[in-house]
C-alpha atoms as a PDB file:
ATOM      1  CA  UNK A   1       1.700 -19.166 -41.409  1.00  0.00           C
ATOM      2  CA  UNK A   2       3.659 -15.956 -39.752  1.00  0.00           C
ATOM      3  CA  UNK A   3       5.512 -13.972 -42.062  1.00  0.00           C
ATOM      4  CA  UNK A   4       9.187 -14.893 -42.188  1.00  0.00           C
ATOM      5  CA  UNK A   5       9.049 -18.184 -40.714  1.00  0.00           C
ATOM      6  CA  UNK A   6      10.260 -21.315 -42.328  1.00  0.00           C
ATOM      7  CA  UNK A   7       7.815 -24.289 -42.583  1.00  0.00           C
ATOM      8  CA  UNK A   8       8.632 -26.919 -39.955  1.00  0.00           C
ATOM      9  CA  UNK A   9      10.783 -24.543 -38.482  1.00  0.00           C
ATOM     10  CA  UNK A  10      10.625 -24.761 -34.232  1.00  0.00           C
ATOM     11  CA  UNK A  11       8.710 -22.403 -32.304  1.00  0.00           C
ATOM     12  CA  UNK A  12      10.910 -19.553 -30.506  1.00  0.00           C
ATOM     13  CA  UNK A  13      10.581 -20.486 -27.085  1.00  0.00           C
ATOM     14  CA  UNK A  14       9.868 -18.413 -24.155  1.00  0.00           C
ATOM     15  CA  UNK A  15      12.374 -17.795 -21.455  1.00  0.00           C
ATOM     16  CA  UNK A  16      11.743 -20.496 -18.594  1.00  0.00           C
ATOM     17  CA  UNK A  17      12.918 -17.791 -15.936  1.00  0.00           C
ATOM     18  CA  UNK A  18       9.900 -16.704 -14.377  1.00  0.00           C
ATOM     19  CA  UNK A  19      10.053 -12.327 -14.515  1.00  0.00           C
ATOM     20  CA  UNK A  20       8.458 -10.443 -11.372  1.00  0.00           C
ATOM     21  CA  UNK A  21       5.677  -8.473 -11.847  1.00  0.00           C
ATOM     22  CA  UNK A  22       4.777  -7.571  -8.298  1.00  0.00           C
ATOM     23  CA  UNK A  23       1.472  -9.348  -8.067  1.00  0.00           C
ATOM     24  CA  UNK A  24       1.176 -11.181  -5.003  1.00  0.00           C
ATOM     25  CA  UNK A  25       1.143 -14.885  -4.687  1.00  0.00           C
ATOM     26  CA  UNK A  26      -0.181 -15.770  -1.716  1.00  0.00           C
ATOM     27  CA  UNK A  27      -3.300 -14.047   0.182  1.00  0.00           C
ATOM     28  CA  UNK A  28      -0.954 -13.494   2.921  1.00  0.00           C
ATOM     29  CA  UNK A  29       1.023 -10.437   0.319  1.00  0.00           C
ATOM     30  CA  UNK A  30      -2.432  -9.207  -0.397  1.00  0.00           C
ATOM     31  CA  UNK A  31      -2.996  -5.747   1.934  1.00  0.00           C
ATOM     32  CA  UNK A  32      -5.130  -6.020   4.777  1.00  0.00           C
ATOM     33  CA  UNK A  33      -6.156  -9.878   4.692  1.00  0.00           C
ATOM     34  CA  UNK A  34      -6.575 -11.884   7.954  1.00  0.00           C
ATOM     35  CA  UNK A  35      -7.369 -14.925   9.133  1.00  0.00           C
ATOM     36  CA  UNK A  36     -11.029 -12.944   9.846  1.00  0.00           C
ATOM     37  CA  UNK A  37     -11.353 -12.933   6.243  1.00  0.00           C
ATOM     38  CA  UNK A  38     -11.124 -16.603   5.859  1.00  0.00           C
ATOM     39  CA  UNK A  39     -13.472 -17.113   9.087  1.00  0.00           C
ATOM     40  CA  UNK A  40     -15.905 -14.945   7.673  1.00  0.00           C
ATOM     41  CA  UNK A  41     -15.629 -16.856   3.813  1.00  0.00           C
ATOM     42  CA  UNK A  42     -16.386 -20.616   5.845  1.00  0.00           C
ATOM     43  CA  UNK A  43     -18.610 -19.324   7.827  1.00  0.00           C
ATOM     44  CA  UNK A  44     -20.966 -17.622   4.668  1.00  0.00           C
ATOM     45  CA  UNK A  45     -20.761 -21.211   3.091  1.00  0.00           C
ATOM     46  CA  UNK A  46     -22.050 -22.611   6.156  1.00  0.00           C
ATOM     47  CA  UNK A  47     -25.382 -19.885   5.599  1.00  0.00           C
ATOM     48  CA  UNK A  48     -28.437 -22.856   4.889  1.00  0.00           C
ATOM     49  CA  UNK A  49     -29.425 -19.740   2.773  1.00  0.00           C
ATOM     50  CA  UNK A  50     -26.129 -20.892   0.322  1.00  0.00           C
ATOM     51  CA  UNK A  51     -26.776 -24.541   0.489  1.00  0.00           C
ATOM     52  CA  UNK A  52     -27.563 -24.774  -3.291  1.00  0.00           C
ATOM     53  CA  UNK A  53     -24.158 -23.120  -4.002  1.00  0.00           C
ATOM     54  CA  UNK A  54     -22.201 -25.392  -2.193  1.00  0.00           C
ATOM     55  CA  UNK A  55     -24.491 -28.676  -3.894  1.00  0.00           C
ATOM     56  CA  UNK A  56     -23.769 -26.763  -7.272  1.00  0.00           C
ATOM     57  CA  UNK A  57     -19.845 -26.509  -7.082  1.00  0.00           C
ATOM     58  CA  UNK A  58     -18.320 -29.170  -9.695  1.00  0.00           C
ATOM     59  CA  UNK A  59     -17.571 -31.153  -6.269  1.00  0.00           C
ATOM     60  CA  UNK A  60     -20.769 -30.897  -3.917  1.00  0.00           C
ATOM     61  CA  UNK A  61     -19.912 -30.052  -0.939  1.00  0.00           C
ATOM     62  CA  UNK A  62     -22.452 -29.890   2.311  1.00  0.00           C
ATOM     63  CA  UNK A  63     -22.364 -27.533   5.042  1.00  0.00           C
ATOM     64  CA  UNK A  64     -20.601 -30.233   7.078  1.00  0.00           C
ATOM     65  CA  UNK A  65     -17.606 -30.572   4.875  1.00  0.00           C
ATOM     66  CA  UNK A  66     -16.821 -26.809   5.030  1.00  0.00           C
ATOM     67  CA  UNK A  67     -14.423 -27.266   7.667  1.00  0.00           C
ATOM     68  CA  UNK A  68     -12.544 -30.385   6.465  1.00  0.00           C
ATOM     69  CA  UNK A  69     -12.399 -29.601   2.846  1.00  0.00           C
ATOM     70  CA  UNK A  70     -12.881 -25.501   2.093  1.00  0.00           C
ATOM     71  CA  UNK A  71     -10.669 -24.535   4.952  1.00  0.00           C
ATOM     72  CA  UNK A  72      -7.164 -26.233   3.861  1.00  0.00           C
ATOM     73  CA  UNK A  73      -7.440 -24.575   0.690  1.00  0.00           C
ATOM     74  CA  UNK A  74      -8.598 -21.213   1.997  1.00  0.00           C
ATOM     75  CA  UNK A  75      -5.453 -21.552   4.262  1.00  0.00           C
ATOM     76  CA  UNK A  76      -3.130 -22.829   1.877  1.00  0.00           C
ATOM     77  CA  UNK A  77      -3.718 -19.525  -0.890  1.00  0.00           C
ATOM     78  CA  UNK A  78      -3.539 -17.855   2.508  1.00  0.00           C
ATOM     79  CA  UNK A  79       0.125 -19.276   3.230  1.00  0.00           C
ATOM     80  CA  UNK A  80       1.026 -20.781   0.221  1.00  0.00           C
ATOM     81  CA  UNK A  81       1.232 -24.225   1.224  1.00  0.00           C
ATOM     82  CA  UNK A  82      -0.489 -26.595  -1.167  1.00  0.00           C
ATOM     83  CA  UNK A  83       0.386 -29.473   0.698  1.00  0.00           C
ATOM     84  CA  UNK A  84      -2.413 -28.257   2.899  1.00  0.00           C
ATOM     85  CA  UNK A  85      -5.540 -29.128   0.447  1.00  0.00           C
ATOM     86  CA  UNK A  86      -7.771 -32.767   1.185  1.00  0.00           C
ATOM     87  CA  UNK A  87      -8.204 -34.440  -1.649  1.00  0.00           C
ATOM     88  CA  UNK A  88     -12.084 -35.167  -2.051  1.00  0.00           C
ATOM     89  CA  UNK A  89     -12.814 -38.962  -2.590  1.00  0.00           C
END
């Protein structure tokens, strides 16, 4: 047990008022990235040289679903839109 506190005593909590720290939050604040950036990303994962990558992700995913299911989340760390990612069913 820390030193000083008293046995079933309540954790100190941490302020719920999120501090900046200047770390950007969307790829959009990160210098220099483009939509190229997110082109080039889908269009690596469509390389048949990276198939086994994309069958080895927790969800497989082909070559085919690159569009419909990589590019909404690609887009939405790009603008910060979550609302943006497919749900894969």
């Amino acid at each position: 047990m820390a030193e000083g506190r008293v046995r079933g005593a309540p954790r100190q909590q941490l302020p719920l008022t999120p501090r900046p720290i200047g770390f950007p939050t969307t790829l959009a604040e990160v210098p220099g990235f483009t939509d190229a950036h997110i082109d080039r990303a889908l269009a690596a994962a469509k390389d048949p040289k990276l198939a086994s990558k994309l069958q080895n992700m927790p969800i497989p995913m082909t070559a085919e679903t690159v569009d419909r299911y990589m590019r909404p989340i690609l887009e939405a760390a790009h603008m910060g839109r979550f609302e943006l990612i497919r749900n894969m069913t």
